[in-house]
Protein backbone atom coordinates (compact mmCIF):
# COMPACT_ATOMS: atom_id res chain seq x y z
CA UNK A 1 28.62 -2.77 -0.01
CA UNK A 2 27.73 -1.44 3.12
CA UNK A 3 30.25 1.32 4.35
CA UNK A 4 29.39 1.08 8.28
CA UNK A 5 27.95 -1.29 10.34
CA UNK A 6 24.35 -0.89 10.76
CA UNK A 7 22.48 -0.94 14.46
CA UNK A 8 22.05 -4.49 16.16
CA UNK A 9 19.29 -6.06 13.90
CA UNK A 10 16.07 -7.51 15.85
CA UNK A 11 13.33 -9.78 14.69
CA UNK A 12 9.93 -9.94 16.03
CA UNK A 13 8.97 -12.32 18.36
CA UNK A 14 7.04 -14.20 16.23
CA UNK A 15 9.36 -14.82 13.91
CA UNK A 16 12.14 -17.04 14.13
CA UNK A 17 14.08 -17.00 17.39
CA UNK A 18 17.01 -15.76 16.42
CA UNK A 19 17.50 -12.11 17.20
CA UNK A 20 20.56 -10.96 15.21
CA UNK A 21 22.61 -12.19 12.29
CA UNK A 22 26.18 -14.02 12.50
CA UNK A 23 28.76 -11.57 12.95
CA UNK A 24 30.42 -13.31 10.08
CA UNK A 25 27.40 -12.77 7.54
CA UNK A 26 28.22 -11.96 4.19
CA UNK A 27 28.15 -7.87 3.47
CA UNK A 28 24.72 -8.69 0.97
CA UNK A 29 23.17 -9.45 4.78
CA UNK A 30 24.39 -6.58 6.20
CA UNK A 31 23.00 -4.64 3.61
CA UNK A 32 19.96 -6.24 3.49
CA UNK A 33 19.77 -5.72 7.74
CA UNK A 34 20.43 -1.82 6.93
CA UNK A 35 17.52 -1.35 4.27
CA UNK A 36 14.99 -3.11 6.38
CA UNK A 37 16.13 -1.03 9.33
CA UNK A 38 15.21 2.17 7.29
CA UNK A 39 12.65 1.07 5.56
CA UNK A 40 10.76 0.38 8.78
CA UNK A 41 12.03 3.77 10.07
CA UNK A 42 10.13 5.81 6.95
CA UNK A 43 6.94 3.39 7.11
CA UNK A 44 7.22 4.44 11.21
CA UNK A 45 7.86 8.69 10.22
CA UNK A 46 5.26 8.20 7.58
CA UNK A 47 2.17 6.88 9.60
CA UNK A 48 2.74 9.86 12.65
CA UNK A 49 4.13 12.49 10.24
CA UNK A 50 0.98 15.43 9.52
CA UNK A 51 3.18 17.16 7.26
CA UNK A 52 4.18 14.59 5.30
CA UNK A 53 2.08 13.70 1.42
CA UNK A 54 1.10 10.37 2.30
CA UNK A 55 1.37 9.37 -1.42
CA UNK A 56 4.90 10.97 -1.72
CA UNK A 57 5.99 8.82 1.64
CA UNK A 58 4.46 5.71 -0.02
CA UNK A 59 6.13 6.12 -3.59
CA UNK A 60 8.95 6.33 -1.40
CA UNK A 61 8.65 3.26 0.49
CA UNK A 62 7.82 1.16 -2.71
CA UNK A 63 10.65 2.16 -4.27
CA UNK A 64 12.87 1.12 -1.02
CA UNK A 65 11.06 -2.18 -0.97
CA UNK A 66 12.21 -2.56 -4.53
CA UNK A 67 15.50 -2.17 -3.85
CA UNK A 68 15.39 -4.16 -0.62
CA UNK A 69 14.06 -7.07 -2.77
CA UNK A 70 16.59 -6.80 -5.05
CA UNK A 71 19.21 -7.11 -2.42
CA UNK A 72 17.56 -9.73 -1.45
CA UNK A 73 17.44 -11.57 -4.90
CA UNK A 74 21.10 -10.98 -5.12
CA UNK A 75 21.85 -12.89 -1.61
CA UNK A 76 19.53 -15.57 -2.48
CA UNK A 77 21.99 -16.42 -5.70
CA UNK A 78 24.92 -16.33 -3.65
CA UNK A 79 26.32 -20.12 -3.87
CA UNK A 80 26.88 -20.20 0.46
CA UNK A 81 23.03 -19.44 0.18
CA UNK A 82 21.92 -21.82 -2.39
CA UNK A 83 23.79 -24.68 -0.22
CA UNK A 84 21.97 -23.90 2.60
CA UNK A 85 18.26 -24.02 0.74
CA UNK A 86 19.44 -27.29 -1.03
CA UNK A 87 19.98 -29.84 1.94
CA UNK A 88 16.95 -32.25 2.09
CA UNK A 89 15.96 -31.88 5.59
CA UNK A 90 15.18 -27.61 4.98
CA UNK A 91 12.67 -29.37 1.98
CA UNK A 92 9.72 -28.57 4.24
CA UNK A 93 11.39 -24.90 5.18
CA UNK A 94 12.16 -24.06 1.53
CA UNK A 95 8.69 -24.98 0.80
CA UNK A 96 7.03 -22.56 3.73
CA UNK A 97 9.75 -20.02 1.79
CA UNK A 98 8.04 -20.39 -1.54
CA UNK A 99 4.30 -20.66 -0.27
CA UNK A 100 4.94 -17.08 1.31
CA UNK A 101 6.17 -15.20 -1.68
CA UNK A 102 3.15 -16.59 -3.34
CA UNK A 103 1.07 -15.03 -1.07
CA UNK A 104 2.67 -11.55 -1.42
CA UNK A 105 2.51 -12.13 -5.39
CA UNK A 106 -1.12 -12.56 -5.00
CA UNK A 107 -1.72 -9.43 -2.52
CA UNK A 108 0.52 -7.76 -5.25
CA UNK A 109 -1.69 -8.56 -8.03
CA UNK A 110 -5.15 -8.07 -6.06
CA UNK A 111 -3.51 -4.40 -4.90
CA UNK A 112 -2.77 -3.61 -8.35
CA UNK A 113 -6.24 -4.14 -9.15
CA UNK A 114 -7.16 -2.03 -6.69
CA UNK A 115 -5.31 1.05 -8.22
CA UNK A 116 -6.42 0.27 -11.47
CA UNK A 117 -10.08 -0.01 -10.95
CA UNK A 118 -9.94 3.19 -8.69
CA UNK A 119 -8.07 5.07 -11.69
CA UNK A 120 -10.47 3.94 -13.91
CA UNK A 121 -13.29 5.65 -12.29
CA UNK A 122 -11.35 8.77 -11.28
CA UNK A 123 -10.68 9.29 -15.20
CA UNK A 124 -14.03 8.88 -16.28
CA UNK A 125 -15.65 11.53 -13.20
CA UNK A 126 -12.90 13.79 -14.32
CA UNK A 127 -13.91 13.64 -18.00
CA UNK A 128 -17.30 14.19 -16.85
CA UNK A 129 -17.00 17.22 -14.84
CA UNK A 130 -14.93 19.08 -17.68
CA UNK A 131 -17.98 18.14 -20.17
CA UNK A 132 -20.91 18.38 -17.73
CA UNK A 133 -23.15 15.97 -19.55
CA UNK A 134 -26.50 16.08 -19.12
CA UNK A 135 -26.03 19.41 -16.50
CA UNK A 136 -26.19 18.91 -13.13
CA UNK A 137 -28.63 16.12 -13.43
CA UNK A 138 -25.77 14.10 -15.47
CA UNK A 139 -23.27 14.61 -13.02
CA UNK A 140 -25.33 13.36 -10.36
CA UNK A 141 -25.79 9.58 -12.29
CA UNK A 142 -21.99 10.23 -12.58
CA UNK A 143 -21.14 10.36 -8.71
CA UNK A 144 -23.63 7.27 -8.01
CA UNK A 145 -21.64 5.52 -10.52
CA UNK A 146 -17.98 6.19 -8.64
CA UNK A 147 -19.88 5.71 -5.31
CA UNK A 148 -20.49 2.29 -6.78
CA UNK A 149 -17.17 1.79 -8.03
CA UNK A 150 -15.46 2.95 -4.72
CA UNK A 151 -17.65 0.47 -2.66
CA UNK A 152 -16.38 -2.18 -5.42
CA UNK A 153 -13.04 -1.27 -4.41
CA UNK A 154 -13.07 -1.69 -0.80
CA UNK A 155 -14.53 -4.65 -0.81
CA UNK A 156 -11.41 -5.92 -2.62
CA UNK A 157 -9.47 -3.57 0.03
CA UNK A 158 -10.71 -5.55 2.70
CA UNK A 159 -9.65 -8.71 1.02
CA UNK A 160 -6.75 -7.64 0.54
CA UNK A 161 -6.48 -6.56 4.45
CA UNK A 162 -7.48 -9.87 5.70
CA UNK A 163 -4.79 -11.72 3.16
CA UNK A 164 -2.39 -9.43 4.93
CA UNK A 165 -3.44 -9.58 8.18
CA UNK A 166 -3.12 -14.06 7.88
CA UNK A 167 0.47 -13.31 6.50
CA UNK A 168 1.61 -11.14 9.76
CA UNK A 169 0.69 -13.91 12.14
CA UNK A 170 2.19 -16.37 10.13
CA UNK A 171 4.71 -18.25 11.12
CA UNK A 172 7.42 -21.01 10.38
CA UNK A 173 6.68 -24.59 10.81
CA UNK A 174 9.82 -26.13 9.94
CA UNK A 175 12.97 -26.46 12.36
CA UNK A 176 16.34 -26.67 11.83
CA UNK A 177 19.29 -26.76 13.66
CA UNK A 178 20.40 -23.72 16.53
CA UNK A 179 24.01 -23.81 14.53
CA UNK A 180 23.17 -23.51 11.06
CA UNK A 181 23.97 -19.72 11.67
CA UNK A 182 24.34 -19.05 7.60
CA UNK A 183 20.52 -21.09 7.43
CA UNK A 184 19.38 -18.62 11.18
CA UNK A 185 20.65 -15.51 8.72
CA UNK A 186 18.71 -16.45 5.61
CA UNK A 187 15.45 -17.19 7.82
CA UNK A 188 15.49 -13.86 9.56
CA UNK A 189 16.36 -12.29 6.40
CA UNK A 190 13.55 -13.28 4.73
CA UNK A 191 10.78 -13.38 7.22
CA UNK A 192 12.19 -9.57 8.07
CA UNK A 193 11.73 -8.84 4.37
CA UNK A 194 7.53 -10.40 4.36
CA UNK A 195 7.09 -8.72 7.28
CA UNK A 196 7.75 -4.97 5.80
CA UNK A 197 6.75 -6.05 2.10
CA UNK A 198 3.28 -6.77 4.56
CA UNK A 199 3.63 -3.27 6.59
CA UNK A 200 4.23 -2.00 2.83
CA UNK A 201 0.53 -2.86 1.54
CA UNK A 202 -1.17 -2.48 4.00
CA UNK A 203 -0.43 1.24 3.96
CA UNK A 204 -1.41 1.11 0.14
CA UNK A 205 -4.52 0.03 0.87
CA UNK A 206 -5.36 2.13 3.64
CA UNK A 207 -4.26 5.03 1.31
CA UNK A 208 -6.90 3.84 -1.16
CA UNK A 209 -9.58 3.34 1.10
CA UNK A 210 -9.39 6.94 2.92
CA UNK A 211 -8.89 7.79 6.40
CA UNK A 212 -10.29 5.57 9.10
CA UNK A 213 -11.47 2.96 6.43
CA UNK A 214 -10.17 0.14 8.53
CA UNK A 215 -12.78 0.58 11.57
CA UNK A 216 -15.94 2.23 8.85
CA UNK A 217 -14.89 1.86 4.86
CA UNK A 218 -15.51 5.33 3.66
CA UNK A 219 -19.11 5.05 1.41
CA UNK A 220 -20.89 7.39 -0.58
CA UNK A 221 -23.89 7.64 2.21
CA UNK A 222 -20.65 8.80 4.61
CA UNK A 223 -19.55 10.95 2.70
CA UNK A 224 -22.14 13.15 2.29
CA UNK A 225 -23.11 12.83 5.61
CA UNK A 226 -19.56 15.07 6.69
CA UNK A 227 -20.89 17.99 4.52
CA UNK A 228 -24.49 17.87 5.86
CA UNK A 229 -23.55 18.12 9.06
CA UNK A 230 -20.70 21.00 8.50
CA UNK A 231 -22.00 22.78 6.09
CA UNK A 232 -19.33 25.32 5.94
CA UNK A 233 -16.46 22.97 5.34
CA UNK A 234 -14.72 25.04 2.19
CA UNK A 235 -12.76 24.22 -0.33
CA UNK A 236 -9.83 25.37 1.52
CA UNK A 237 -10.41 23.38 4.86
CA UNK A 238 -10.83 20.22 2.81
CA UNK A 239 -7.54 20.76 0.28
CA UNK A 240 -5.42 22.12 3.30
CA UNK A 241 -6.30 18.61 5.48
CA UNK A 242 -7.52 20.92 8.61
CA UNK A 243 -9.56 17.92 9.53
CA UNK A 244 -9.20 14.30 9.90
CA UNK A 245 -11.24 13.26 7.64
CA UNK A 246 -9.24 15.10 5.01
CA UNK A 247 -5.63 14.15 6.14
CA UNK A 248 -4.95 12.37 3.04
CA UNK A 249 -5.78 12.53 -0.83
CA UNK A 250 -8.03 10.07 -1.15
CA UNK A 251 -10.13 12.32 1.78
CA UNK A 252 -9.38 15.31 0.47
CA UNK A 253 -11.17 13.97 -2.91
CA UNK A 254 -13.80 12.05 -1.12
CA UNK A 255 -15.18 15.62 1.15
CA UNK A 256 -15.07 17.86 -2.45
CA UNK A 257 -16.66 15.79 -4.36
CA UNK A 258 -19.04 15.28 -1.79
CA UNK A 259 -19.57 18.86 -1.35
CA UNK A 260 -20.25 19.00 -5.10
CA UNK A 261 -22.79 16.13 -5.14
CA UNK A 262 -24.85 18.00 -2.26
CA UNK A 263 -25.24 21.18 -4.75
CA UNK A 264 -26.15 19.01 -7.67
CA UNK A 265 -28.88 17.47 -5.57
CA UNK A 266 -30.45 20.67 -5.31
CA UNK A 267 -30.22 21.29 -8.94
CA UNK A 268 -34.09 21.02 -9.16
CA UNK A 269 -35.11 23.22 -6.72
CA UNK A 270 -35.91 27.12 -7.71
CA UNK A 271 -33.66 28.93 -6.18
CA UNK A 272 -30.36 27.14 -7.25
CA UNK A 273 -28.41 29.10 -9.30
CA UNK A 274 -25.72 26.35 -10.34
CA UNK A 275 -22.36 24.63 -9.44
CA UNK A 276 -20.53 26.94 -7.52
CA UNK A 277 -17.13 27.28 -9.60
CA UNK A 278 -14.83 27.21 -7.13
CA UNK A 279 -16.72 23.78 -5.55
CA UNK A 280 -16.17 22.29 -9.08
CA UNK A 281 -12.37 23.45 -9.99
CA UNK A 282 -11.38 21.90 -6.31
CA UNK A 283 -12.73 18.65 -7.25
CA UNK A 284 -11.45 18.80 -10.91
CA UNK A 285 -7.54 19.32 -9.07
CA UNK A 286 -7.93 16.46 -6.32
CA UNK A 287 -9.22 14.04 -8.63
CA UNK A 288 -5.92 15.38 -10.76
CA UNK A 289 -4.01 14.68 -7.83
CA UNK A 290 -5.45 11.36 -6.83
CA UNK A 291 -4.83 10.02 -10.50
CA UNK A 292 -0.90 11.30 -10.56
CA UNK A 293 -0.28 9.47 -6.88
CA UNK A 294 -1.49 6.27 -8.45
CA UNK A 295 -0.07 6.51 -11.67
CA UNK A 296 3.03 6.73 -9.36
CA UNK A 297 2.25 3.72 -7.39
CA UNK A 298 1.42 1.95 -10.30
CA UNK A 299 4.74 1.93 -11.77
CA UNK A 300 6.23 1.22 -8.13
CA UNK A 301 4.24 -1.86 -7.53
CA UNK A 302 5.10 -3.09 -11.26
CA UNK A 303 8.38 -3.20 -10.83
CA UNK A 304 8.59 -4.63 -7.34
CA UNK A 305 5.92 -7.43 -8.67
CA UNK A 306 8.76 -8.73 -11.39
CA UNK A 307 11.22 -8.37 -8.24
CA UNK A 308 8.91 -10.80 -6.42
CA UNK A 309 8.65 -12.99 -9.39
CA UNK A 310 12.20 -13.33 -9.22
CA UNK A 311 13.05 -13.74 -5.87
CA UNK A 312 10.25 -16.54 -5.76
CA UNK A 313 12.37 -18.57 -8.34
CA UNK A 314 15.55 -18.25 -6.65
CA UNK A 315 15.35 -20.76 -3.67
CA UNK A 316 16.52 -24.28 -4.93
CA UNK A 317 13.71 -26.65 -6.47
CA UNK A 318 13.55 -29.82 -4.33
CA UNK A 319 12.69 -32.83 -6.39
């Protein structure tokens, strides 16, 4: 229950054209309205915010998506709602209803993938650095290997993107009357709700990817162009995000461990004298770092997948 009225609710213009709910809407509305008003509020802090751990903001904003869709699964069962799916002529609408939480299942499940294949090969580097196998030469196969796997992964990133980026300019085929105000409220409701859930993964997977993936997707070849060309980036610069290129995790892993791969190059030439330690320890704590934000987002996006599940068998079945 919602204790005070939340501010004056308003969809995008592409989405349907109604612009606020009822004033008679049941209080599950109102407090779906409110957590999709604040949810877009920390998504909005989270993407100008320097100070803010962008994995922190987005365990955050899973979890409020969880609970959103929950709310949401709990107005969907209401029995005022379930009249208002049932009616044959919202068929076609219900149907639009259903086809769109598919399509966030499916992002859902290709985004998990993402985590878990870029865990995988975060645990096996960090394994490798605390044995050193095979020296420096070792560790070198070991960095083409998760240069390989992180060019695997946003490749499924950018599938992922383009999934999303269909869902945001989709839109609603089916009509229905201008005064079936409780049918208006479930529309924006729900189309609100795909919207964020949209806003929602697409920050996960520009998380994963690394800063500025969208325009360039970070590579191997990129990364270790950034140290050439500063050579006296330090381990400090890179863990304290004093450049771009380092304003999240996923950078701050991507420029150590490509300052590390630059000294192991050199591993055959006469004068080197080994990996420095302090080069090796910062990589050893961001790839630390990088596994404990995903482990976290793991468990956010497993529990808002069964929420999706749900929802997505709520609306009536037409016949």
């Amino acid at each position: 229950m919602v204790a005070t009225a939340s501010p004056k609710f308003k969809a995008p213009s592409h989405h349907v054209r109604s612009t606020s709910f009822p004033s008679t809407s049941h209080p599950l509305t109102l407090a779906v309205e409110e957590r999709v008003c604040r949810l877009r509020a920390s998504e909005a802090l989270s993407s100008t915010c320097s100070s803010c751990s962008p994995s922190s903001s987005l365990h955050h904003n899973l979890t409020a998506l969880h609970e959103l869709c929950e709310c949401v699964d709990n107005l969907l069962q209401l029995p005022i709602t379930q009249q208002a799916l049932s009616h044959e002529q919202h068929e076609k609408w219900v149907d639009e209803v259903l086809d769109g939480s598919l399509k966030l299942l499916d992002v859902c499940g290709t985004t998990r993938d993402v985590l878990s294949l870029t865990k995988e090969s975060i645990l096996d580097l960090e394994s490798s650095l605390r044995r050193r196998r095979g020296g420096e030469a070792g560790l070198s196969t070991e960095f083409v290997a998760y240069a390989i796997s992180r060019k695997k992964v946003n490749k499924l990133i950018q599938k992922c993107l383009g999934g999303l980026k269909k869902m945001e300019k989709r839109g609603f085929s089916a009509l229905f009357e201008k005064d079936d105000h409780d049918l208006v409220a479930i529309v924006s409701i729900l189309k609100e709700v795909e919207a964020i859930t949209v806003t929602v993964f697409q920050s996960i997977s520009s998380f994963i990817s690394g800063p500025k993936a969208q325009a360039k997707p970070i590579g191997w070849s990129l990364v270790s162009k950034l140290v050439q060309t500063n050579k006296r980036i330090t381990s400090s610069a890179a863990s304290q995000g004093d450049k771009d290129e380092y304003c999240n995790e996923m950078g701050r892993l991507d420029g150590a461990l490509g300052a590390l791969n630059c000294q192991t190059q050199k591993s055959s030439s006469s004068s080197f004298k080994g990996i420095d330690a302090a080069e090796l320890q910062n990589a050893q704590n961001q790839l630390e770092a990088v596994e404990m934000s995903i482990h976290g987002l793991e468990d956010g996006l497993e529990c808002l997948f069964r929420r999706l599940i749900k929802i997505r068998v709520s609306p009536p079945q037409h016949p």
